[in-house]
N, C-alpha and C. Protein backbone atom coordinates (compact mmCIF):
# COMPACT_ATOMS: atom_id res chain seq x y z
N UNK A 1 -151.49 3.93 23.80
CA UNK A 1 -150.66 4.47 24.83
C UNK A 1 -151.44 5.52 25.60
N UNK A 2 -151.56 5.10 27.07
CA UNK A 2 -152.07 6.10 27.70
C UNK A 2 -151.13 7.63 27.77
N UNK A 3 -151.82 9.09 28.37
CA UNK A 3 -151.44 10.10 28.47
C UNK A 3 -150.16 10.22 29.62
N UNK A 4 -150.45 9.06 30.52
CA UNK A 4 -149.21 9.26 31.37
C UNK A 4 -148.01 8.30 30.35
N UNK A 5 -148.06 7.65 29.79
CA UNK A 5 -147.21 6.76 29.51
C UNK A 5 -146.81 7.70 28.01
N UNK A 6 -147.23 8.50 27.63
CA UNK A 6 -146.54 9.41 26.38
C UNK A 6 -145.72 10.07 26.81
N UNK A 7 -144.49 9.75 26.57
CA UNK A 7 -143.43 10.69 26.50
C UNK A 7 -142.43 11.19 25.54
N UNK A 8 -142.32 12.20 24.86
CA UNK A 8 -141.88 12.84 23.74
C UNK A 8 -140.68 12.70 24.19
N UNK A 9 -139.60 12.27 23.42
CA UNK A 9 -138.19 12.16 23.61
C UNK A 9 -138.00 13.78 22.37
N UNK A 10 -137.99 15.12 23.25
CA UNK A 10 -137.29 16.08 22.79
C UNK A 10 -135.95 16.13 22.34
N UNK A 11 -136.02 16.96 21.01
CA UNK A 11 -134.85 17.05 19.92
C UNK A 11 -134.18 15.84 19.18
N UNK A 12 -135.46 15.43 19.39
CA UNK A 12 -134.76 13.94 18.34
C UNK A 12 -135.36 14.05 16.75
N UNK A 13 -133.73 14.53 16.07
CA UNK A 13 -134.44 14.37 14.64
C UNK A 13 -133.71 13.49 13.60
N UNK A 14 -133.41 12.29 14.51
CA UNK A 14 -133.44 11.18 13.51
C UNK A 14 -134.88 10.51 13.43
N UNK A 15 -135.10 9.93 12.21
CA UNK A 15 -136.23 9.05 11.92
C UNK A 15 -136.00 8.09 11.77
N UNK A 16 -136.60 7.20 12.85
CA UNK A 16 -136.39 5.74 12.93
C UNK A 16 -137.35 4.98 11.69
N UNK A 17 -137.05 4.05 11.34
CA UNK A 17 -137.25 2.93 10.05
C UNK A 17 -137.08 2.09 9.95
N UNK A 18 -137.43 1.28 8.92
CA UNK A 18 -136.78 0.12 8.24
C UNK A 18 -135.29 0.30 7.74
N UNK A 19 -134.39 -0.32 7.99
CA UNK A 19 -132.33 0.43 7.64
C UNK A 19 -132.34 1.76 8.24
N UNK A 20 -132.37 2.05 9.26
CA UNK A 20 -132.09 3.35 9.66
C UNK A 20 -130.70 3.28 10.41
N UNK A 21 -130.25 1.46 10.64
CA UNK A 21 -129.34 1.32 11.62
C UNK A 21 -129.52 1.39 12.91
N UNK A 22 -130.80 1.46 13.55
CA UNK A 22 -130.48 0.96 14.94
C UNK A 22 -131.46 -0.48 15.03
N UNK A 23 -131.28 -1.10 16.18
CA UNK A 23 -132.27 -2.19 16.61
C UNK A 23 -133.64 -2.13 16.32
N UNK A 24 -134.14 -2.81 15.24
CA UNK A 24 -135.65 -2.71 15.60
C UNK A 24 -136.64 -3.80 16.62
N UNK A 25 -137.19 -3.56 17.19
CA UNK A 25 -137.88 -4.07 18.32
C UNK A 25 -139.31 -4.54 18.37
N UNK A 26 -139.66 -6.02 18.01
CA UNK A 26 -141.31 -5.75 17.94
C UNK A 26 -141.82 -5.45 19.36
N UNK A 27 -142.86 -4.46 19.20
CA UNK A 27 -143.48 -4.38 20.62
C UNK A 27 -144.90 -4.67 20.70
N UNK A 28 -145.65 -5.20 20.71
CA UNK A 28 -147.29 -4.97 20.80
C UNK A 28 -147.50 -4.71 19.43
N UNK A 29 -148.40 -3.79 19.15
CA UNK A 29 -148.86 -3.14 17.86
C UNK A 29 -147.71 -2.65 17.18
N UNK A 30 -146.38 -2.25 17.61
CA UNK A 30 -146.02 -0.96 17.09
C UNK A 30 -144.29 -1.83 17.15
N UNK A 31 -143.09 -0.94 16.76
CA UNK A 31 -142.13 -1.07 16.50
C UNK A 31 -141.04 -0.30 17.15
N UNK A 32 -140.42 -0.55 18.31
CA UNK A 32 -139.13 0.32 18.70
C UNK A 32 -138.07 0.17 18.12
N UNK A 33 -137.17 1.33 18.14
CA UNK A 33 -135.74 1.21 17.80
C UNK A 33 -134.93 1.73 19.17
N UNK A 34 -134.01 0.75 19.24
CA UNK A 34 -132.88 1.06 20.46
C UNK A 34 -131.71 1.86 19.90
N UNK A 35 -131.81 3.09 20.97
CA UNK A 35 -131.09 4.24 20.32
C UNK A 35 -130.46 5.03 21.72
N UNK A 36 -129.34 4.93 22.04
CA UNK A 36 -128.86 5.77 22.87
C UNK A 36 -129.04 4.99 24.11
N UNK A 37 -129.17 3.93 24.13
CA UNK A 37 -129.62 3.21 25.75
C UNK A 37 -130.80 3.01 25.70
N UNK A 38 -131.98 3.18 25.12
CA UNK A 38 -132.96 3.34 25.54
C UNK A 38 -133.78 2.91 24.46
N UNK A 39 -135.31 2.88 24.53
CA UNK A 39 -136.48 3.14 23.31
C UNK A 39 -136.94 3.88 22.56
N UNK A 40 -137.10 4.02 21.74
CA UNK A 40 -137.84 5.06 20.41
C UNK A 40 -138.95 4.67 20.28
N UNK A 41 -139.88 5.28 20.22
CA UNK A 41 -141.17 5.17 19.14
C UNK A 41 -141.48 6.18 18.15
N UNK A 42 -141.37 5.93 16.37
CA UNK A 42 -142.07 6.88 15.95
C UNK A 42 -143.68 6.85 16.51
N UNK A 43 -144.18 8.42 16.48
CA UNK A 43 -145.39 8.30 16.96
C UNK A 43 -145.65 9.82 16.02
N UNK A 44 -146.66 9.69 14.88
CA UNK A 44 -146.95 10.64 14.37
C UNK A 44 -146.23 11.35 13.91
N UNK A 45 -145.97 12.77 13.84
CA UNK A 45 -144.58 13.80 13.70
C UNK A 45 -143.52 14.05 14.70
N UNK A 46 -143.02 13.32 15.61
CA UNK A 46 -142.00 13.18 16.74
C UNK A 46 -141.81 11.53 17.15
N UNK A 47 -140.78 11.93 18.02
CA UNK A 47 -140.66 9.98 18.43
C UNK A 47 -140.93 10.22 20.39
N UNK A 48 -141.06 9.41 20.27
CA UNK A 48 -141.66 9.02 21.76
C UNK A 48 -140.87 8.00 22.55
N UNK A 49 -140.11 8.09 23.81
CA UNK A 49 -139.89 7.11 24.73
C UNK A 49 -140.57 6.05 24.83
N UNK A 50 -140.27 4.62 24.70
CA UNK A 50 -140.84 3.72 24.76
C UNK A 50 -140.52 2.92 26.03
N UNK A 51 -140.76 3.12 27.30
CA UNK A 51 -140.00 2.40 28.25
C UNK A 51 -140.87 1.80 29.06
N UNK A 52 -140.40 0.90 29.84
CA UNK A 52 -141.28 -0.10 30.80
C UNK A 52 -141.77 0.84 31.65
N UNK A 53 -142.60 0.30 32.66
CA UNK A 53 -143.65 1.38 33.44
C UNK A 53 -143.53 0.08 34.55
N UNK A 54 -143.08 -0.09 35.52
CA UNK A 54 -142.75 -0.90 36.67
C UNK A 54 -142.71 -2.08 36.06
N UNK A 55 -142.63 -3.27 37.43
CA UNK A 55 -142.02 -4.46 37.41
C UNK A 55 -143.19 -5.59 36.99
N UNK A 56 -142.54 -6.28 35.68
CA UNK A 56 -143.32 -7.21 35.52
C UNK A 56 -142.80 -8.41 34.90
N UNK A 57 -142.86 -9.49 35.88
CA UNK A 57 -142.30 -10.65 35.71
C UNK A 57 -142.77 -11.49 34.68
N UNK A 58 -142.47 -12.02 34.12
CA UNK A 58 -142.82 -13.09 33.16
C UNK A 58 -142.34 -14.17 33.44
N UNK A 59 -143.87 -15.01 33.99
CA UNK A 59 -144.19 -16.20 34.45
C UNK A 59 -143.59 -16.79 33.97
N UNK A 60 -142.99 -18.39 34.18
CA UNK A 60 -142.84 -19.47 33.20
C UNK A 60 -142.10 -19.78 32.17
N UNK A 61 -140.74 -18.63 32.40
CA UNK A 61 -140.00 -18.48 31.63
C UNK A 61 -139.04 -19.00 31.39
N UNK A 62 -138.63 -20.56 31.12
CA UNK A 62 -137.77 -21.46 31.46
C UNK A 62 -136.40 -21.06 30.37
N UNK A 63 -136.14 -20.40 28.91
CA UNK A 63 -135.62 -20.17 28.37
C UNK A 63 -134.62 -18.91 29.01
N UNK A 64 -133.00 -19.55 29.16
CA UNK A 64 -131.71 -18.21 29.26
C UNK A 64 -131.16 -17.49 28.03
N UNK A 65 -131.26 -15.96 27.90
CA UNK A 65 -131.23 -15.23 27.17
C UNK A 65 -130.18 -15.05 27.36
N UNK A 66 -129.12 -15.03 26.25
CA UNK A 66 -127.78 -14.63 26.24
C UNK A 66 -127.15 -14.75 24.81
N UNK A 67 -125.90 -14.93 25.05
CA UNK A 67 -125.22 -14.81 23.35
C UNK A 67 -125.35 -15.94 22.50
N UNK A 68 -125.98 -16.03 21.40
CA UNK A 68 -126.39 -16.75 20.72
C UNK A 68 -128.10 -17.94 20.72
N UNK A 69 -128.47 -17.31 21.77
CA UNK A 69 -130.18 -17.28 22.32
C UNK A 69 -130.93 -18.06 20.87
N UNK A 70 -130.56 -16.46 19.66
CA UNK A 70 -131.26 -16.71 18.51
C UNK A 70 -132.50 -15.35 18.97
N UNK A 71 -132.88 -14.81 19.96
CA UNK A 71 -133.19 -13.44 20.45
C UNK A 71 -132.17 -12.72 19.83
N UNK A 72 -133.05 -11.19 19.29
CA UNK A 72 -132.19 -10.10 18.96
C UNK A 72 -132.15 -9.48 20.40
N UNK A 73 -130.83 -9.05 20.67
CA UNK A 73 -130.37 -8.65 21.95
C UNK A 73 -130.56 -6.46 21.49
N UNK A 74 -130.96 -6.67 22.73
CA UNK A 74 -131.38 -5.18 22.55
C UNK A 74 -130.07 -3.96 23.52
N UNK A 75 -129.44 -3.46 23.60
CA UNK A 75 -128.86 -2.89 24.65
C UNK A 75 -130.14 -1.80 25.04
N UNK A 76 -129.92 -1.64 26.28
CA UNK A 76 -130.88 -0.71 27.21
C UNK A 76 -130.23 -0.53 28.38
N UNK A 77 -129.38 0.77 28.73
CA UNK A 77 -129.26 1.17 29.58
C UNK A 77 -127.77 0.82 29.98
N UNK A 78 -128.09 -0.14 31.18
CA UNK A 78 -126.50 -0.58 31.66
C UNK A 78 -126.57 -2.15 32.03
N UNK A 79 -127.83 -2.54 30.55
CA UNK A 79 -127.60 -4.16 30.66
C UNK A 79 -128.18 -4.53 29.22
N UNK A 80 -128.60 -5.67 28.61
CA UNK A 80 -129.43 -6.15 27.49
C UNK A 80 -130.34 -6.80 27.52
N UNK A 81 -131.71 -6.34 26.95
CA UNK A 81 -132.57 -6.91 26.83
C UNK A 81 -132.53 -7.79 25.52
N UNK A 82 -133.50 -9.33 25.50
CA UNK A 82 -134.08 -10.07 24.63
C UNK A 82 -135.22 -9.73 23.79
N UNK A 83 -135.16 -9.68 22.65
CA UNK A 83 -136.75 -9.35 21.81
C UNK A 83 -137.22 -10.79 22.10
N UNK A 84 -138.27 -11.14 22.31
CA UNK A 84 -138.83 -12.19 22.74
C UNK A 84 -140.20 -12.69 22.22
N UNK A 85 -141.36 -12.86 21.72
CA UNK A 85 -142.50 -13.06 21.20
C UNK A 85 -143.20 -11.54 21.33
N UNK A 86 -142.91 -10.81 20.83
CA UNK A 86 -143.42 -9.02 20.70
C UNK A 86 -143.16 -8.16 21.90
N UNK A 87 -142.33 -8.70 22.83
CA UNK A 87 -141.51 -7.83 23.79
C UNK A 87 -140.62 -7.91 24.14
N UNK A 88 -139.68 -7.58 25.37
CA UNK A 88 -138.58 -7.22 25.48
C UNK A 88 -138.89 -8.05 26.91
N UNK A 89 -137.36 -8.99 27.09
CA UNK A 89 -136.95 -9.63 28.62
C UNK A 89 -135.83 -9.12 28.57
N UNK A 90 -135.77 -8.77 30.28
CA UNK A 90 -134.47 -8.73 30.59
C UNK A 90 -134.78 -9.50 32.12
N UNK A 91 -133.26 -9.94 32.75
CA UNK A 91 -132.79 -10.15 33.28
C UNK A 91 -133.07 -9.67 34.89
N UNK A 92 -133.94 -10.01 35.69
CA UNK A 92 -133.93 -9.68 36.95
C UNK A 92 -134.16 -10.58 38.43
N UNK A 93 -132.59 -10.42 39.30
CA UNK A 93 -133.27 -11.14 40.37
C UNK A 93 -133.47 -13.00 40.18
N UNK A 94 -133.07 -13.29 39.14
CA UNK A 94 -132.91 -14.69 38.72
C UNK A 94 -134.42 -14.98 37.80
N UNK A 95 -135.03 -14.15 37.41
CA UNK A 95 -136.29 -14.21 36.44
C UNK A 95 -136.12 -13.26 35.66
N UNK A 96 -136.80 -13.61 34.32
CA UNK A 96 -137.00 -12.48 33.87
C UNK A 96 -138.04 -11.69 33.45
N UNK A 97 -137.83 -10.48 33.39
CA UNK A 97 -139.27 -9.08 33.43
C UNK A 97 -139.53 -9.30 31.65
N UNK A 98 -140.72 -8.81 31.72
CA UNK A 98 -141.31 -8.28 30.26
C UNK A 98 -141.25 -7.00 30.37
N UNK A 99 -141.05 -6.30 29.61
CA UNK A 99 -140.32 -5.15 28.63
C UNK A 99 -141.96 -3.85 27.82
C-alpha cells in the first residue's frame, strides 16, 4: 500500500479476525472486514481504510451479482458489493467496477 492510499481509520478498537463477526473480504495479499459501511484493514497495531481509489471497470464480466450469486455480498456504503476472485464488484452504470 502506497503512502497516499494509507489511511488510518481513527479510534477503532475493535480487532478484526477470524469470528470477529463482520464480513471477511479476500483482497489481494491481505484480508478486509466490512464494518460500518465501509473497509477495514488490520495493518500492524491499528486498522486502516481499505477503499477503492477511482474507477475501475472490470472487463468481461458477463456474470450478475445478486441474491444467491454464491458471491459473499459485502454491504458498502449505500449499495453491495460481490467478493469475487480476491476483490470486490460492484455495480456501475450497467458494468461492473473492481473493488
Amino acid at each position: 500500500m502506497t503512502t497516499a492510499q494509507h489511511r488510518t481509520h481513527d479510534g477503532h478498537s475493535h480487532v478484526h479476525g477470524e469470528g470477529c463477526g463482520h464480513v471477511a473480504v479476500p483482497h489481494g495479499d491481505h484480508v478486509d472486514y466490512a464494518h460500518d459501511g465501509h473497509l477495514h484493514r488490520p495493518h500492524e497495531d491499528h486498522t486502516d481504510e481499505c477503499e477503492p481509489q477511482g474507477h475501475q471497470e472490470h472487463q468481461g464480466h458477463d456474470h450478475t451479482h445478486g441474491d444467491g450469486c454464491g458471491h459473499v455480498a459485502v454491504p458498502h456504503g449505500d449499495h453491495v458489493d460481490y467478493a469475487h476472485d480476491g476483490h470486490r464488484h460492484a455495480a456501475h452504470q450497467g458494468h461492473w467496477d473492481d473493488h
